[in-house]
Protein backbone atom coordinates (compact mmCIF):
# COMPACT_ATOMS: atom_id res chain seq x y z
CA UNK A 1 94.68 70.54 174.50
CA UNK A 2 97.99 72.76 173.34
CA UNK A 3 95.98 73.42 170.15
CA UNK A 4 93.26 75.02 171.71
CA UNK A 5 95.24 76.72 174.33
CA UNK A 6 97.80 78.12 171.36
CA UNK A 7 94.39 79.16 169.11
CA UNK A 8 93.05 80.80 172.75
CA UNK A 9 96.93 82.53 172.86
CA UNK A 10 96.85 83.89 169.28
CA UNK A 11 92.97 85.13 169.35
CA UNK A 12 93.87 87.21 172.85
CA UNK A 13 97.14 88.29 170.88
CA UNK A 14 94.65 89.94 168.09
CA UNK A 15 92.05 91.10 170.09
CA UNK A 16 94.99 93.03 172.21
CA UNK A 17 96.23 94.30 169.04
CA UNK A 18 92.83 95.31 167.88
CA UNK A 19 92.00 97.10 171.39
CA UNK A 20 96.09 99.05 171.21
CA UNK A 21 94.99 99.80 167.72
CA UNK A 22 91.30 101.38 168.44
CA UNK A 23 92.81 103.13 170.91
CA UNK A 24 95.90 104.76 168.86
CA UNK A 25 92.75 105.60 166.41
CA UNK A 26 90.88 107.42 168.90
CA UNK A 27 93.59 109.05 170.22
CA UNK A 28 94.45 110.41 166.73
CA UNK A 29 91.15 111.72 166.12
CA UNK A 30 90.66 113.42 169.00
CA UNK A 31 94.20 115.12 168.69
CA UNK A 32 92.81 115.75 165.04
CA UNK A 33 89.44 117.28 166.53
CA UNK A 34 91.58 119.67 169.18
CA UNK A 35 93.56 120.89 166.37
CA UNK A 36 90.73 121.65 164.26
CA UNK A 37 88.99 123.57 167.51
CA UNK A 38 92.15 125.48 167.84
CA UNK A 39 92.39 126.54 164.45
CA UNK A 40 88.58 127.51 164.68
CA UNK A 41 88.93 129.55 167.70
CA UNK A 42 92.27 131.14 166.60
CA UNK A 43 89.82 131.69 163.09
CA UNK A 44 87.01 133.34 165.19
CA UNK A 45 89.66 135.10 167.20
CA UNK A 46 91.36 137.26 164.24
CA UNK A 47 87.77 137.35 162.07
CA UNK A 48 87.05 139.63 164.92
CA UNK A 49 89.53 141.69 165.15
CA UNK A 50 89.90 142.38 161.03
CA UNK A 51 85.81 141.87 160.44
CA UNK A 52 84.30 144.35 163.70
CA UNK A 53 83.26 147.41 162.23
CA UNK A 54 84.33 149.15 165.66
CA UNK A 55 87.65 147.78 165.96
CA UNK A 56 88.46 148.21 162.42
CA UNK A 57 87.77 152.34 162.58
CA UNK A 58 89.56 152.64 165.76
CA UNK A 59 92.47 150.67 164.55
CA UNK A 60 92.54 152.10 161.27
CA UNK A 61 92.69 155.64 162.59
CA UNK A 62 95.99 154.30 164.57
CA UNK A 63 97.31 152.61 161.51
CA UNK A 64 97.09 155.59 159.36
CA UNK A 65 98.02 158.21 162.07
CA UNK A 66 95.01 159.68 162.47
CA UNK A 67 94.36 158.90 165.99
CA UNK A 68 95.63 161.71 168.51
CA UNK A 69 94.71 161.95 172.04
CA UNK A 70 93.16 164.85 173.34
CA UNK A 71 90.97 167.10 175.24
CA UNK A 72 88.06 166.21 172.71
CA UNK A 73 88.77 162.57 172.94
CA UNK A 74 86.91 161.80 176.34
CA UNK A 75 83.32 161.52 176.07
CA UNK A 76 83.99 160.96 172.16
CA UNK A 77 82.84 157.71 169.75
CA UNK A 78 86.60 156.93 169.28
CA UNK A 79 86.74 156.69 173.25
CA UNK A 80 84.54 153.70 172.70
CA UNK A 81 86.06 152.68 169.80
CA UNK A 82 89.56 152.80 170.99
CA UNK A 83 88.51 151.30 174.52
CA UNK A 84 87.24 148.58 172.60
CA UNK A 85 89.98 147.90 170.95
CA UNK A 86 92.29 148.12 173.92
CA UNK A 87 90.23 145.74 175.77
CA UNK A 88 90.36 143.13 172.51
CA UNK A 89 93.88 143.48 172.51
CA UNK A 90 94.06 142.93 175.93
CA UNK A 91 92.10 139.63 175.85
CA UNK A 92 93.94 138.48 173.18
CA UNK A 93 97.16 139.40 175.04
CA UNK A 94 95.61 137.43 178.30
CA UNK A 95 95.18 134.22 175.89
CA UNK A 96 98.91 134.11 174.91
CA UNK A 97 100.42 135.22 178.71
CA UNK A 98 98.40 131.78 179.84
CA UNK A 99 99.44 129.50 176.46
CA UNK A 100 96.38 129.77 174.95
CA UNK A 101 97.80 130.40 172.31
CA UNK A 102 101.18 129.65 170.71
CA UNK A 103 103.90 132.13 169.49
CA UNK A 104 102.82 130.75 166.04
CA UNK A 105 99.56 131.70 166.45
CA UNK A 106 100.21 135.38 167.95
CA UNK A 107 101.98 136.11 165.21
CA UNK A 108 98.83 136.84 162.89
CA UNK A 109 98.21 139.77 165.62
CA UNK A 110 101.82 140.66 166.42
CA UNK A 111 101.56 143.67 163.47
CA UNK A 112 98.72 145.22 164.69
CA UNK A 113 100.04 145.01 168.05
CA UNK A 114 103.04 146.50 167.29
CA UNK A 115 101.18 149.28 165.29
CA UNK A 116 98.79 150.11 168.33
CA UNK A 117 101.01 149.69 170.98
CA UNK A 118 103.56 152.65 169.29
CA UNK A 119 101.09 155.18 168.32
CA UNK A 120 101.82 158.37 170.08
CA UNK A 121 98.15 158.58 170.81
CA UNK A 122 97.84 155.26 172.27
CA UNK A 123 101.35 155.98 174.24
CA UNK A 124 99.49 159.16 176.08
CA UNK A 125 95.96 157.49 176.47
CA UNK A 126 97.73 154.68 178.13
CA UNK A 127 100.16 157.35 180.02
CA UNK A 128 96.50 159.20 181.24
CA UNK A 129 94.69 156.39 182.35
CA UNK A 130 97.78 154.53 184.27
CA UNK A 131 97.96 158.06 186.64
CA UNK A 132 94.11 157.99 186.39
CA UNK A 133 94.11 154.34 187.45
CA UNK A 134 96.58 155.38 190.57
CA UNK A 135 94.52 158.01 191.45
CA UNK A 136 91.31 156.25 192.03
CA UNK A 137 93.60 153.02 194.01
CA UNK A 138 93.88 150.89 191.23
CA UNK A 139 97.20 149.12 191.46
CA UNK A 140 97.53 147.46 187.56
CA UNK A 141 98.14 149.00 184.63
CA UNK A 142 95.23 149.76 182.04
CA UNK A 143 95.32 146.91 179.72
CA UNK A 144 98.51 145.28 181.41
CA UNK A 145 98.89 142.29 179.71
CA UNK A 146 98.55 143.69 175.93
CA UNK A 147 101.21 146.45 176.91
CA UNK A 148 103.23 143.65 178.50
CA UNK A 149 102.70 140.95 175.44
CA UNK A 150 103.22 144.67 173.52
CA UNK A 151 106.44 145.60 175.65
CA UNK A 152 107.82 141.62 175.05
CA UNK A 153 107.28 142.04 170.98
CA UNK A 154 108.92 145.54 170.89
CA UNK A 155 112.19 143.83 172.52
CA UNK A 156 111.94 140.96 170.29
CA UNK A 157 112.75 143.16 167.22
């Protein structure tokens, strides 16, 4: 009788190991599946903002100081283009405010940021449509959290 019950003691033994070891398994490759999703969407994320024909004129104009605000710049295809890039930056901005993504990861935007967020253009878009914004009772900033994420980087330098 002690044989069986020490066989019956050693064959729960392994199948408890097995089960802690499955498990450890499965937990790895799922943490190895999230991390590949996260790199995927971070992937997507910048492919976007270096691969859209739109966002790449309006930034380009910034980054090579073409871009000035102006009376001919409402109603204009850079209003569009620059809107569009605002609101990008914006979303992108939103995504690292709530952890979405890491420090790390903002990094592969933080230049660009930077680059938008100091253009003098930009600077009295932003300027127009925050007294704009007031003006027709809207109490938050145009594109708050990419001037705030924008704000945090500058005084990180």
């Amino acid at each position: 009788m002690g044989l069986i019950v020490d066989f019956a003691v050693w064959i729960n033994t392994g199948l408890l190991a097995a089960a802690v070891a499955a498990i450890a398994l499965t937990f790895w490759q799922v943490r190895l599946g999230v991390r590949t999703q996260r790199a995927q969407f971070l992937k997507d994320l910048y492919s976007t903002l270096v691969s859209d024909r739109e966002l790449g004129e309006a930034y380009y104009e910034i980054e090579y100081g073409r871009f000035s605000y102006g009376p001919t710049f409402h109603g204009s295809p850079m209003e569009q283009k620059i809107d569009r890039l605002l609101g990008f930056a914006d979303l992108v901005a939103e995504l690292r405010l709530q952890s979405v993504l890491s420090n790390r990861e903002m990094a592969f935007f933080d230049y660009r940021f930077r680059r938008i967020y100091e253009n003098p253009g930009i600077a009295a878009y932003l300027t127009f449509l925050a007294s704009f914004y007031r003006r027709v009772g809207v109490e938050k900033e145009p594109f708050h959290s990419f001037q705030e994420v924008a704000r945090d980087l500058l005084r990180a330098r």
